[in-house]
PDB file of N, CA and C in Angstrom:
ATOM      1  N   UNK A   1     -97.895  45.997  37.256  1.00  0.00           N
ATOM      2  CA  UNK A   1     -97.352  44.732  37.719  1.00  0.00           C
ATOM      3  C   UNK A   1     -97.291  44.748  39.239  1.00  0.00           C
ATOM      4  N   UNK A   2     -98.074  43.658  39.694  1.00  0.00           N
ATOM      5  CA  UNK A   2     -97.578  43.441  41.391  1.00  0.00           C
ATOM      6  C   UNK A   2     -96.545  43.154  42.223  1.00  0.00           C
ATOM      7  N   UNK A   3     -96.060  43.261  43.255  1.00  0.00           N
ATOM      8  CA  UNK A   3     -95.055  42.993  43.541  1.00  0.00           C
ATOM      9  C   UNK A   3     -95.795  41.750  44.668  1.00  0.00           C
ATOM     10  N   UNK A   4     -95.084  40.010  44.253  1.00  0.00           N
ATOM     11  CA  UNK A   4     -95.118  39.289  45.040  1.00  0.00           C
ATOM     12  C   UNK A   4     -94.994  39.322  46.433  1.00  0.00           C
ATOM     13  N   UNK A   5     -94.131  40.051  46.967  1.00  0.00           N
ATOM     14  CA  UNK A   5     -93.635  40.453  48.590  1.00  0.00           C
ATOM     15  C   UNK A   5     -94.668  41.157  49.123  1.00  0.00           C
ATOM     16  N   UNK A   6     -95.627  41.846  48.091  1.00  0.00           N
ATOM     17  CA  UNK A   6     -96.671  42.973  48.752  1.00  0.00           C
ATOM     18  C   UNK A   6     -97.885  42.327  49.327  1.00  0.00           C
ATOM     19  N   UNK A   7     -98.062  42.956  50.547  1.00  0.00           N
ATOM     20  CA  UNK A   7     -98.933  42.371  51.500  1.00  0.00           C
ATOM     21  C   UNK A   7    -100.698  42.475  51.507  1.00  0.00           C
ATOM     22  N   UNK A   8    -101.250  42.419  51.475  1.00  0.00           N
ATOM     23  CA  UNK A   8    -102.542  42.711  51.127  1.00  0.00           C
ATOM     24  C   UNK A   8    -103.066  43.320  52.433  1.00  0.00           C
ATOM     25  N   UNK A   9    -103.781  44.302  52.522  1.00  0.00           N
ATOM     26  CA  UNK A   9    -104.629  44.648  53.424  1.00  0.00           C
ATOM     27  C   UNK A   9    -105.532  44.303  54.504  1.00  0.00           C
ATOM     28  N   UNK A  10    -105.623  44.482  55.345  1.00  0.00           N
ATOM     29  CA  UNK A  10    -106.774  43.296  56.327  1.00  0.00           C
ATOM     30  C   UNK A  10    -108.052  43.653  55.850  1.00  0.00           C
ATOM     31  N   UNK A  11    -108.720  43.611  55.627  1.00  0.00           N
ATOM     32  CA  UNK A  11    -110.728  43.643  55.122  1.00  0.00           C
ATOM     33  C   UNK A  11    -110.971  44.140  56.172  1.00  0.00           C
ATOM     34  N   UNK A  12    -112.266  44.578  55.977  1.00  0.00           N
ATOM     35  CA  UNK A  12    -113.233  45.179  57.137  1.00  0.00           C
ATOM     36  C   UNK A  12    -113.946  43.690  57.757  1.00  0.00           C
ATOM     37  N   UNK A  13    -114.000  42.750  56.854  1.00  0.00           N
ATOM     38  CA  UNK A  13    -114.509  41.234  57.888  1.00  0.00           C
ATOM     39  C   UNK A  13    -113.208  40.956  58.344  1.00  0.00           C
ATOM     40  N   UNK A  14    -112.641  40.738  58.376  1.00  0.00           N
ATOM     41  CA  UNK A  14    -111.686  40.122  58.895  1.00  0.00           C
ATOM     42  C   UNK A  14    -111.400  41.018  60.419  1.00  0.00           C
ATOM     43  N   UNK A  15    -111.258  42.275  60.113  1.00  0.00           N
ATOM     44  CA  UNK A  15    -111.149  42.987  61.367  1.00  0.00           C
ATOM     45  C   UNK A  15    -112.828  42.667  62.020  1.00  0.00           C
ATOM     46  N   UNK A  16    -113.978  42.567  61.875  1.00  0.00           N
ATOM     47  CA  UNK A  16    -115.122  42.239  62.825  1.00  0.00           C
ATOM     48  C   UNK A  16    -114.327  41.065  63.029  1.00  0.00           C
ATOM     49  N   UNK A  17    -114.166  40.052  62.583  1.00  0.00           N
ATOM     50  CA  UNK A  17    -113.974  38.381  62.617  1.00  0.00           C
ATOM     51  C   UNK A  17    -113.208  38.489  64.240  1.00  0.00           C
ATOM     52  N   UNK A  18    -112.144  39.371  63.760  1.00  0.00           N
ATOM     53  CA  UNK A  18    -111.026  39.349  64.766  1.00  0.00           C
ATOM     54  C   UNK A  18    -111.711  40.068  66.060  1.00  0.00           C
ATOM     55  N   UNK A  19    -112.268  41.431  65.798  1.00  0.00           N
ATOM     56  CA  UNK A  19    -113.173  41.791  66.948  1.00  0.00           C
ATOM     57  C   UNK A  19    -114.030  40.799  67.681  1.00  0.00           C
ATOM     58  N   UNK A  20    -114.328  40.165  67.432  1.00  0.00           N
ATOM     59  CA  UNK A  20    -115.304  38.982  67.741  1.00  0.00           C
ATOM     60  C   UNK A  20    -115.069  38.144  68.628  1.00  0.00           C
ATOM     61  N   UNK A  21    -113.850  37.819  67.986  1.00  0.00           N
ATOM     62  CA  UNK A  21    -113.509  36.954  68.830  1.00  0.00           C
ATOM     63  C   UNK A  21    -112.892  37.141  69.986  1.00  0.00           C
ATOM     64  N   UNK A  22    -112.552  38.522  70.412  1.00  0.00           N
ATOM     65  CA  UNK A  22    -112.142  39.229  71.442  1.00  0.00           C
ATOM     66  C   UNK A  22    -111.210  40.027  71.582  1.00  0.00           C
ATOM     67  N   UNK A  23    -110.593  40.603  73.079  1.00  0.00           N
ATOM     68  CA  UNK A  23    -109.252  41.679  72.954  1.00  0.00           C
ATOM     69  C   UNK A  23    -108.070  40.850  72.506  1.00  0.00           C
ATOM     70  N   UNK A  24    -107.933  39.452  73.085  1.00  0.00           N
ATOM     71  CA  UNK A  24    -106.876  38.749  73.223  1.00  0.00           C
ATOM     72  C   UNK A  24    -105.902  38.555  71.774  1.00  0.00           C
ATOM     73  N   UNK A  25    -107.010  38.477  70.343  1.00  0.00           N
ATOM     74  CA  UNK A  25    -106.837  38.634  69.172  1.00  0.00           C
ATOM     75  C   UNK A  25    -106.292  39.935  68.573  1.00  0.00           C
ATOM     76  N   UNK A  26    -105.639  39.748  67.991  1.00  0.00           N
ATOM     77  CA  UNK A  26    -104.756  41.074  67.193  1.00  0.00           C
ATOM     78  C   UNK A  26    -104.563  40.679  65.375  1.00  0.00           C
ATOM     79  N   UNK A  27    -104.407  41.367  64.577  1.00  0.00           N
ATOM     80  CA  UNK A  27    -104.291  40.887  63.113  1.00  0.00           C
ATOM     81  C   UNK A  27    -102.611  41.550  62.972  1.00  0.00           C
ATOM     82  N   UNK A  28    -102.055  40.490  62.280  1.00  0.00           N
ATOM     83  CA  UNK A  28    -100.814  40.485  62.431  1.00  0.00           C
ATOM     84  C   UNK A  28    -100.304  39.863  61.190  1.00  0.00           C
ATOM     85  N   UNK A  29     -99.138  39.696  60.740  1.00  0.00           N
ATOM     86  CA  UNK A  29     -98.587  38.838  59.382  1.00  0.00           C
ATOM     87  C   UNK A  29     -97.532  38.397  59.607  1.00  0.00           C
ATOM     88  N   UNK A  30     -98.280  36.814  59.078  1.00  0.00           N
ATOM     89  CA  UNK A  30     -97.071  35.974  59.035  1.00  0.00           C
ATOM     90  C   UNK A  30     -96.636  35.339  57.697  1.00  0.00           C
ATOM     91  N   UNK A  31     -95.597  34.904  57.290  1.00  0.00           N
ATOM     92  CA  UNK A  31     -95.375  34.297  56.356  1.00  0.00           C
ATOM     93  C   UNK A  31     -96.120  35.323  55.133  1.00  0.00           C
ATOM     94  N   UNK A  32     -96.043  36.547  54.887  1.00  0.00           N
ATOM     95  CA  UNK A  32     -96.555  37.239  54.053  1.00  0.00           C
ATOM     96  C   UNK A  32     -98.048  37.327  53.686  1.00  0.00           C
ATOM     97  N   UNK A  33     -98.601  36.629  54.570  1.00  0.00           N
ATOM     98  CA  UNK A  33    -100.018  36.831  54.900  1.00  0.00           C
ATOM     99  C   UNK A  33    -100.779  37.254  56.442  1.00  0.00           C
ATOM    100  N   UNK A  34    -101.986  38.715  55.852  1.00  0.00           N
ATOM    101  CA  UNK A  34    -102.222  39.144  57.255  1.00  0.00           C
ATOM    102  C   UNK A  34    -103.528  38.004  57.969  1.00  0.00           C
ATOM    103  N   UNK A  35    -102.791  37.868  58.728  1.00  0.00           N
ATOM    104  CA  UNK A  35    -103.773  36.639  59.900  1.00  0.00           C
ATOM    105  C   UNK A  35    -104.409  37.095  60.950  1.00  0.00           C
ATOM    106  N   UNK A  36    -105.059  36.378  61.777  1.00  0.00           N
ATOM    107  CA  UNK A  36    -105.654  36.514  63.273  1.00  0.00           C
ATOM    108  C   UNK A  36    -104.587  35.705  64.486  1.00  0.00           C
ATOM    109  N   UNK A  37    -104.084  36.619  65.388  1.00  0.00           N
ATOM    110  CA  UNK A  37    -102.775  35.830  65.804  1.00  0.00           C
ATOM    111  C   UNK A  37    -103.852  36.185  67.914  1.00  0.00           C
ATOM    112  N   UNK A  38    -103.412  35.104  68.274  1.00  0.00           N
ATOM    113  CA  UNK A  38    -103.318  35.388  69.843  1.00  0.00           C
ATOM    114  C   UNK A  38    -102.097  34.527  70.242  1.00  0.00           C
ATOM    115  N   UNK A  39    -101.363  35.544  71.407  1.00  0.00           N
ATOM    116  CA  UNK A  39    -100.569  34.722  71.940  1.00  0.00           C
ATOM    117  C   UNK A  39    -100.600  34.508  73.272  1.00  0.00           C
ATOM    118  N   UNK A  40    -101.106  33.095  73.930  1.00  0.00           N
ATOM    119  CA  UNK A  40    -101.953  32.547  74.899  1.00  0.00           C
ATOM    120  C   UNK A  40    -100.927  33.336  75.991  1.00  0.00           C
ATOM    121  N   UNK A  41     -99.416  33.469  76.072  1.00  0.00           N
ATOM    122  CA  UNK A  41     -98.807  34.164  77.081  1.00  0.00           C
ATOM    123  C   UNK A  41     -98.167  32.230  78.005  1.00  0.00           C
ATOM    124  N   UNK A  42     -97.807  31.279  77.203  1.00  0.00           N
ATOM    125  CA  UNK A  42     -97.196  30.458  78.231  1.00  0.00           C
ATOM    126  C   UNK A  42     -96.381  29.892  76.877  1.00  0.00           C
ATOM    127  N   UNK A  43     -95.727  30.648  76.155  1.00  0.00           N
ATOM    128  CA  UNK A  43     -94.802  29.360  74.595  1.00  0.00           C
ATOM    129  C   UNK A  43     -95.775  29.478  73.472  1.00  0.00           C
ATOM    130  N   UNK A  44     -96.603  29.131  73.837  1.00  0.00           N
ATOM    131  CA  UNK A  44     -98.096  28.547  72.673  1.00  0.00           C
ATOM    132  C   UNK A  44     -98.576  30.031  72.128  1.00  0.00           C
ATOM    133  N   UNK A  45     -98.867  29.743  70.745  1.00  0.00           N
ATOM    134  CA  UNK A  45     -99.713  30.583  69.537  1.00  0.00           C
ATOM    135  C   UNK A  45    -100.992  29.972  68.774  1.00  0.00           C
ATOM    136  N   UNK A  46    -101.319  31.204  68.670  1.00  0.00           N
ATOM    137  CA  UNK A  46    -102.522  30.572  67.664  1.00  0.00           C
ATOM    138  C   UNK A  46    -103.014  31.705  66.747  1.00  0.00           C
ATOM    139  N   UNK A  47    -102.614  30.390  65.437  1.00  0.00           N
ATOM    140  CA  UNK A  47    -102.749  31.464  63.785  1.00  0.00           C
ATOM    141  C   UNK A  47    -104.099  31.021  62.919  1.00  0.00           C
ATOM    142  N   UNK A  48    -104.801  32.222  63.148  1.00  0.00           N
ATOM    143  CA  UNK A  48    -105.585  32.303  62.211  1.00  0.00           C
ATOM    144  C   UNK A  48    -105.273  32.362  61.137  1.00  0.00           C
ATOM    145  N   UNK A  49    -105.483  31.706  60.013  1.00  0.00           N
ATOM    146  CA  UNK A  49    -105.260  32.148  58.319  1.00  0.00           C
ATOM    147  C   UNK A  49    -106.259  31.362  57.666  1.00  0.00           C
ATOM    148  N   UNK A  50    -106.306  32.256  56.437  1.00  0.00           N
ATOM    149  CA  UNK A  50    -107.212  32.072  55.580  1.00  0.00           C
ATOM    150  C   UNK A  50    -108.537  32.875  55.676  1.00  0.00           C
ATOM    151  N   UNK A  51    -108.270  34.009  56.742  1.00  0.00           N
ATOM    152  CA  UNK A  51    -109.879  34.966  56.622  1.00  0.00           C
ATOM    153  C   UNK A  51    -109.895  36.115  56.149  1.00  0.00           C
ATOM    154  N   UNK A  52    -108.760  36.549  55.319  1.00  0.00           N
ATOM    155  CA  UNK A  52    -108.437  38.124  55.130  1.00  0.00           C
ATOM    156  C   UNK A  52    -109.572  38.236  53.508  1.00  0.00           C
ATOM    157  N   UNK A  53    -110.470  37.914  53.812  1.00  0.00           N
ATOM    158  CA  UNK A  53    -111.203  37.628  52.651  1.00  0.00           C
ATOM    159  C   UNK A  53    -112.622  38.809  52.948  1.00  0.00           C
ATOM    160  N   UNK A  54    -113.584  38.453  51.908  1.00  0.00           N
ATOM    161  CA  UNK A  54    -114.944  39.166  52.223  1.00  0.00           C
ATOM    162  C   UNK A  54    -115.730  38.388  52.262  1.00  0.00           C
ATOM    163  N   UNK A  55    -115.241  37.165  51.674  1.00  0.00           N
ATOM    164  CA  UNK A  55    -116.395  36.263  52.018  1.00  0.00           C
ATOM    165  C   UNK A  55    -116.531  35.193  53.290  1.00  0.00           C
ATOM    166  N   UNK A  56    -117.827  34.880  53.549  1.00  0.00           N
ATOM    167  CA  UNK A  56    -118.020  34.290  54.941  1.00  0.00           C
ATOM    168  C   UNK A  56    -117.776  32.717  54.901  1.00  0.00           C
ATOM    169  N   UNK A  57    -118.047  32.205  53.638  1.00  0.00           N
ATOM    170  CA  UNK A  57    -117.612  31.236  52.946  1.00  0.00           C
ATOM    171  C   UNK A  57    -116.786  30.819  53.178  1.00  0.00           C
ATOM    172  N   UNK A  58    -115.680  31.095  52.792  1.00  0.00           N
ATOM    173  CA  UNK A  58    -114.300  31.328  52.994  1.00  0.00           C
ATOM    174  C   UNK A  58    -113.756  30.411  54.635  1.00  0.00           C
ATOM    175  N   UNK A  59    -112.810  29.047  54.104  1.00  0.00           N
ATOM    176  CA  UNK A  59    -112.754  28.173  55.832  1.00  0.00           C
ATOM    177  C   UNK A  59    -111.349  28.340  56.282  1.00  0.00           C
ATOM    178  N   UNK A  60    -111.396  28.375  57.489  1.00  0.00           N
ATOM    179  CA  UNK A  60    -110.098  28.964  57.710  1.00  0.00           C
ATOM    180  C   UNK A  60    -108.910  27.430  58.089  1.00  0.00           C
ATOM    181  N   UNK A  61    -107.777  27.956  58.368  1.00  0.00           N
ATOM    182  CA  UNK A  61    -106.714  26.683  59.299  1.00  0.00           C
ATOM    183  C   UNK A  61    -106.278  27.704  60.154  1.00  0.00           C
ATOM    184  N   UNK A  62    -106.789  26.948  61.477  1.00  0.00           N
ATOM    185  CA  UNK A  62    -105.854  27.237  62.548  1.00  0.00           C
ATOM    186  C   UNK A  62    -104.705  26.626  63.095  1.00  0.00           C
ATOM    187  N   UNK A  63    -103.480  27.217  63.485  1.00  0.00           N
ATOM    188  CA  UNK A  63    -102.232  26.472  63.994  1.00  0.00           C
ATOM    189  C   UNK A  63    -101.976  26.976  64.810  1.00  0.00           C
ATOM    190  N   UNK A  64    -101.924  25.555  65.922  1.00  0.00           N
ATOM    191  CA  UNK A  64    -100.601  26.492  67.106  1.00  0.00           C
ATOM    192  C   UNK A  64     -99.323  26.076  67.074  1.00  0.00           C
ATOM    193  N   UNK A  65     -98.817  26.976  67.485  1.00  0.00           N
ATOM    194  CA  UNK A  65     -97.424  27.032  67.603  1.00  0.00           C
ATOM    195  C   UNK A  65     -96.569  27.282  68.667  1.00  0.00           C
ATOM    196  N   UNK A  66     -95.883  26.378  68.758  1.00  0.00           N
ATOM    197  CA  UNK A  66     -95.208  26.418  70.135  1.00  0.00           C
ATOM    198  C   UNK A  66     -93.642  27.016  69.996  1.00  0.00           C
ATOM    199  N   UNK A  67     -93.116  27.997  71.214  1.00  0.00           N
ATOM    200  CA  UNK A  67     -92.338  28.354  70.911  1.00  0.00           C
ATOM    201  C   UNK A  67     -91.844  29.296  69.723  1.00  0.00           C
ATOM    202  N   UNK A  68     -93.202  29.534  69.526  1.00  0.00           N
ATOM    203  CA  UNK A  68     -92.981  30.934  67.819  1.00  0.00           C
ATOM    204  C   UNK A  68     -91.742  30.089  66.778  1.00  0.00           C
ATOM    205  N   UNK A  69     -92.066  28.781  66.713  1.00  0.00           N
ATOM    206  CA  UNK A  69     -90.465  28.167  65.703  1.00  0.00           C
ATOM    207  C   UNK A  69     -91.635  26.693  65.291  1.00  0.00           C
ATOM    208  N   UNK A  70     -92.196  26.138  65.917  1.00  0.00           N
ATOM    209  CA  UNK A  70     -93.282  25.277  66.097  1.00  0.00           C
ATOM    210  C   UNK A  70     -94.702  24.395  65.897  1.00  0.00           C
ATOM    211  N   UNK A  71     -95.144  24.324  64.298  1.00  0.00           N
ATOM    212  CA  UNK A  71     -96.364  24.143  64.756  1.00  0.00           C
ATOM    213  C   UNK A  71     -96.987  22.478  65.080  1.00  0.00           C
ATOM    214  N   UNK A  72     -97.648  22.766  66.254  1.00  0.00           N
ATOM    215  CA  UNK A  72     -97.670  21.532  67.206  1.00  0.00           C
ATOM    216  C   UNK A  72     -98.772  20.727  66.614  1.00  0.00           C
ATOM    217  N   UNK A  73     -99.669  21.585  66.043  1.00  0.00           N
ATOM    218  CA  UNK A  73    -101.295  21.104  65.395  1.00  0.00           C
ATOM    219  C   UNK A  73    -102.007  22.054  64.339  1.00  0.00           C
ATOM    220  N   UNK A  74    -102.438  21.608  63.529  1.00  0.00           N
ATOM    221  CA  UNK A  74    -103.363  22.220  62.616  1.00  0.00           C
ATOM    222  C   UNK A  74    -104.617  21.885  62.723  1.00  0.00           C
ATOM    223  N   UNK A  75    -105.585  22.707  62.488  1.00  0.00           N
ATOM    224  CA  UNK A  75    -107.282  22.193  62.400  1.00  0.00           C
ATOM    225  C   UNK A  75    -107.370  23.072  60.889  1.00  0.00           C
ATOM    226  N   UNK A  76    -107.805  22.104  60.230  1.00  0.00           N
ATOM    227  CA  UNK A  76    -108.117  22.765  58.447  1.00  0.00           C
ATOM    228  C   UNK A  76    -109.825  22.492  58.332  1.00  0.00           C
ATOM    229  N   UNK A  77    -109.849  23.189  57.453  1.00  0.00           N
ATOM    230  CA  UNK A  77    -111.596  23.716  56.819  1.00  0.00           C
ATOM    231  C   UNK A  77    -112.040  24.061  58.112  1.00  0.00           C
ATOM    232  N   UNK A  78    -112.055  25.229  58.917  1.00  0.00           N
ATOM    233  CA  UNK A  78    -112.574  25.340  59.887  1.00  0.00           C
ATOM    234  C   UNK A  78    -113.432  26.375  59.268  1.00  0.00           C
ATOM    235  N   UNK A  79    -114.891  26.633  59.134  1.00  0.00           N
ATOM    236  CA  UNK A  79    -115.793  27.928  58.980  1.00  0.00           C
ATOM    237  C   UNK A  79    -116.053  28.480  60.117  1.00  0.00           C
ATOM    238  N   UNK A  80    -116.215  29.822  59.455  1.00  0.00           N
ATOM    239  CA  UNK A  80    -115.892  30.796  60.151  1.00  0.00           C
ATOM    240  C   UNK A  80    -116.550  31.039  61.224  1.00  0.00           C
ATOM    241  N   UNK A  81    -117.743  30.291  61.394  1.00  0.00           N
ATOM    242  CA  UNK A  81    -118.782  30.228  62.767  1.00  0.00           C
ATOM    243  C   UNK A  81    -118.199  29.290  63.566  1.00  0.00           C
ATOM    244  N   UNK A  82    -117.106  28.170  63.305  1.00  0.00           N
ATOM    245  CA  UNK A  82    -116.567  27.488  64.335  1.00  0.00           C
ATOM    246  C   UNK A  82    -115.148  27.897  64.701  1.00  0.00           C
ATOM    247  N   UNK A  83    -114.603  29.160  64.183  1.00  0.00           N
ATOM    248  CA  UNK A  83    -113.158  29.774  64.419  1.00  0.00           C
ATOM    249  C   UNK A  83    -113.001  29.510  66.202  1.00  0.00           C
ATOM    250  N   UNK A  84    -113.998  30.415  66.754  1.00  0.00           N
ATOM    251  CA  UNK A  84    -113.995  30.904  68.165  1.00  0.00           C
ATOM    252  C   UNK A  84    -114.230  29.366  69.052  1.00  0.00           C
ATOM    253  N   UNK A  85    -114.802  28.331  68.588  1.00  0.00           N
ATOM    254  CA  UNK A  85    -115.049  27.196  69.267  1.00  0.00           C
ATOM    255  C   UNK A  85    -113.630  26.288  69.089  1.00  0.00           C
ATOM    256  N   UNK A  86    -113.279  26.693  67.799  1.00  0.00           N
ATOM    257  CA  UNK A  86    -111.772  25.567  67.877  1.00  0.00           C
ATOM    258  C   UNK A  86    -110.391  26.525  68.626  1.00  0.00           C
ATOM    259  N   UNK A  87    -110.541  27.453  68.447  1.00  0.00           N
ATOM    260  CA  UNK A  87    -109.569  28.233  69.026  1.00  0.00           C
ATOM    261  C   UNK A  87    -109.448  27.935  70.425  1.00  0.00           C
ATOM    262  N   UNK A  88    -110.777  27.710  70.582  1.00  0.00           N
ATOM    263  CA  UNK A  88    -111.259  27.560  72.259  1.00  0.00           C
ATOM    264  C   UNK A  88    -110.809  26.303  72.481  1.00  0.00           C
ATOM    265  N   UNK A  89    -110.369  25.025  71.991  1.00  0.00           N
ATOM    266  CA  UNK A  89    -110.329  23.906  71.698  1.00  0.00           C
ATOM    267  C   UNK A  89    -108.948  23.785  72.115  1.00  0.00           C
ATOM    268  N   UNK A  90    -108.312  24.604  71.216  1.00  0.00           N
ATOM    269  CA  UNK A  90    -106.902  24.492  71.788  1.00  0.00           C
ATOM    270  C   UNK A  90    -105.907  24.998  72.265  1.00  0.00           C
ATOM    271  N   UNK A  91    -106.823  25.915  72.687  1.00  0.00           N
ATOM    272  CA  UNK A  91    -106.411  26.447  74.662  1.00  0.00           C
ATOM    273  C   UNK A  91    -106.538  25.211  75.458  1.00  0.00           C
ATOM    274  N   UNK A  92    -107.470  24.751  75.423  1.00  0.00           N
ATOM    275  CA  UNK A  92    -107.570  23.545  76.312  1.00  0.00           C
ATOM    276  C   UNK A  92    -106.846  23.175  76.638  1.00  0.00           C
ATOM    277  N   UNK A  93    -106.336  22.077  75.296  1.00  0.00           N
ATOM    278  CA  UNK A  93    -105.656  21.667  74.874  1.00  0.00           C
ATOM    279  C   UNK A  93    -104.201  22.056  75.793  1.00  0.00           C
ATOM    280  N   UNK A  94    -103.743  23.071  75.184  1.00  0.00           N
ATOM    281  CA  UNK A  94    -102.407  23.421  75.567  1.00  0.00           C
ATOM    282  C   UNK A  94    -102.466  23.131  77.088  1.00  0.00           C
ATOM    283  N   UNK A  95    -103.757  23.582  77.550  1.00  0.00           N
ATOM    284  CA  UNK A  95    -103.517  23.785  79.398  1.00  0.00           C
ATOM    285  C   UNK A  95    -103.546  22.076  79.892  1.00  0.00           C
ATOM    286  N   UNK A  96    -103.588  21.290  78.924  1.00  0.00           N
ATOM    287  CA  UNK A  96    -103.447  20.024  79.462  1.00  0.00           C
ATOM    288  C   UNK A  96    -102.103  19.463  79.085  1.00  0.00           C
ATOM    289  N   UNK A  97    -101.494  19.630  78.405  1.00  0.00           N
ATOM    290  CA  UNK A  97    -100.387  19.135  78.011  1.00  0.00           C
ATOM    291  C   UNK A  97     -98.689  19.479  78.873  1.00  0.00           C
ATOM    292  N   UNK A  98     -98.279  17.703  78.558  1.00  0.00           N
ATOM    293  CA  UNK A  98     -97.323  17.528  79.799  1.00  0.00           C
ATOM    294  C   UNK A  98     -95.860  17.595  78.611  1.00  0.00           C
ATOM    295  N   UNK A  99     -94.644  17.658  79.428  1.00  0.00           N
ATOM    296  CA  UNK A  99     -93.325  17.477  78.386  1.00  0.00           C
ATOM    297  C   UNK A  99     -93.904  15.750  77.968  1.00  0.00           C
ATOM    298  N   UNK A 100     -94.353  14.722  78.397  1.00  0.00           N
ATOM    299  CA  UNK A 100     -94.431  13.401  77.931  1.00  0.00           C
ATOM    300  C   UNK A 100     -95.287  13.503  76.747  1.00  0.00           C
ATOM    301  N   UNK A 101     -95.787  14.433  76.838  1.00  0.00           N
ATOM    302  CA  UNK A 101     -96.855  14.232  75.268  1.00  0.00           C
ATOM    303  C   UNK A 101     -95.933  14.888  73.857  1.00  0.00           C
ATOM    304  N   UNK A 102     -95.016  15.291  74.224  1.00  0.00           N
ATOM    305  CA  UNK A 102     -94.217  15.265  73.366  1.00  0.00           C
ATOM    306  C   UNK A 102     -93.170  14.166  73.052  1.00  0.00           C
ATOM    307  N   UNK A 103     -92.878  13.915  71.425  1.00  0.00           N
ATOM    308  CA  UNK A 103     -91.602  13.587  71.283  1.00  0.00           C
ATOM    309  C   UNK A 103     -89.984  13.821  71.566  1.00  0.00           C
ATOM    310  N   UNK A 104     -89.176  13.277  71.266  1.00  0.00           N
ATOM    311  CA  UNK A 104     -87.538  14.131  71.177  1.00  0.00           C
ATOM    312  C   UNK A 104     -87.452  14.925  70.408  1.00  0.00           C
ATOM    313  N   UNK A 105     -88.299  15.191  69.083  1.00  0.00           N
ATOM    314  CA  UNK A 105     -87.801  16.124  68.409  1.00  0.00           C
ATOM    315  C   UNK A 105     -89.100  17.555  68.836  1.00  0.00           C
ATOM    316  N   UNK A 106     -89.558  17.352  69.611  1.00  0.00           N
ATOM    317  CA  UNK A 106     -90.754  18.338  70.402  1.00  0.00           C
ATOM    318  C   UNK A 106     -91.691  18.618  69.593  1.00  0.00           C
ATOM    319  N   UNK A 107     -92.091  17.526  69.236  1.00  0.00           N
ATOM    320  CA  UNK A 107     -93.350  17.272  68.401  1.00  0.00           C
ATOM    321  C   UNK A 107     -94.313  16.761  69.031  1.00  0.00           C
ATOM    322  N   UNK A 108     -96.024  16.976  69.386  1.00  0.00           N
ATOM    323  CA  UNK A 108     -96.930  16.160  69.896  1.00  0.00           C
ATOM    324  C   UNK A 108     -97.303  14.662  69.707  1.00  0.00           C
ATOM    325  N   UNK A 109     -97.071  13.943  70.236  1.00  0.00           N
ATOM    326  CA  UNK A 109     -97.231  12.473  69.933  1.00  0.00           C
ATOM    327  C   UNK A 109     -98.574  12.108  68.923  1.00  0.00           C
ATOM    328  N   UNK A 110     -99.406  12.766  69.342  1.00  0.00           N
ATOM    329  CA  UNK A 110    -100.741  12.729  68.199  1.00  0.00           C
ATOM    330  C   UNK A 110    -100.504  13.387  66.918  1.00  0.00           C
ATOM    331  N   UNK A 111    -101.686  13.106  66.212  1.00  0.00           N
ATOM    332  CA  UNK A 111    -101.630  13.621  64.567  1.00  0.00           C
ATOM    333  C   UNK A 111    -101.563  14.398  65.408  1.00  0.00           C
ATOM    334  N   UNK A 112    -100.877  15.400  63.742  1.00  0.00           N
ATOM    335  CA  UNK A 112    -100.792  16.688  64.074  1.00  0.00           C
ATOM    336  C   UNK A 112    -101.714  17.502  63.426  1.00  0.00           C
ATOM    337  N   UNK A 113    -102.372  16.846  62.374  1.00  0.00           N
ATOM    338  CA  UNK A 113    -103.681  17.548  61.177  1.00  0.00           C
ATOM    339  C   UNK A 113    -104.873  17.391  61.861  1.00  0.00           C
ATOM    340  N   UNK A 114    -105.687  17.815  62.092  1.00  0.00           N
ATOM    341  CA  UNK A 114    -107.255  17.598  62.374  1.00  0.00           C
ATOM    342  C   UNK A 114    -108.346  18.261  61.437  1.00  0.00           C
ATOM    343  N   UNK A 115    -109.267  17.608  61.228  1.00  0.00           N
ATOM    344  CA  UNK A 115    -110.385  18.237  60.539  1.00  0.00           C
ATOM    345  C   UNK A 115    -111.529  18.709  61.526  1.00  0.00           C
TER     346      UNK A 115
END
């Protein structure tokens, strides 16, 4: 019998995946799943999940998160050849953003889902 709480292992893709995409990336667990985490170093995160897999198939969601309490945006079905381009996306992103693009409750005024 398994134990629900038990964490699964990172794969050998998942560690290239994460190599790949550079030093800045580390594999880490959140929410009881091991992910691809960078933390840009200004509030802002960004969670890989959905690649602890073997297959290449396999599409990921990225979230950032602001303030490690936060998440400001999601990008869902991302494959795995566009991880490094959306990640890249919202770095941007973050480096453009003012306190006005937020709400009162410190939420981004835009959707927050993207495909």
């Amino acid at each position: 019998m398994s134990n629900i709480w038990t964490v699964s292992k990172a794969t050998e893709h998942m560690k290239r995946l994460c190599k790949e995409l550079g030093p800045e990336y580390s594999i880490t667990i959140i929410d009881l799943e091991q992910v691809i985490y960078r933390d840009l170093g200004n509030g802002y995160d960004i969670e890989i999940s959905g690649v602890n897999t073997s297959s290449q198939r396999k599409k990921a969601t990225l979230y950032l998160w602001k303030d490690r309490h936060r998440i400001i945006k999601i990008i869902r079905e991302v494959s795995q050849d566009d991880i490094a381009a959306c990640s890249d996306r919202l770095c941007t992103l973050v480096g453009g953003l003012a306190d006005a693009d937020f709400d009162e409750d410190g939420f981004l005024r835009e959707a927050r889902t993207a495909l």
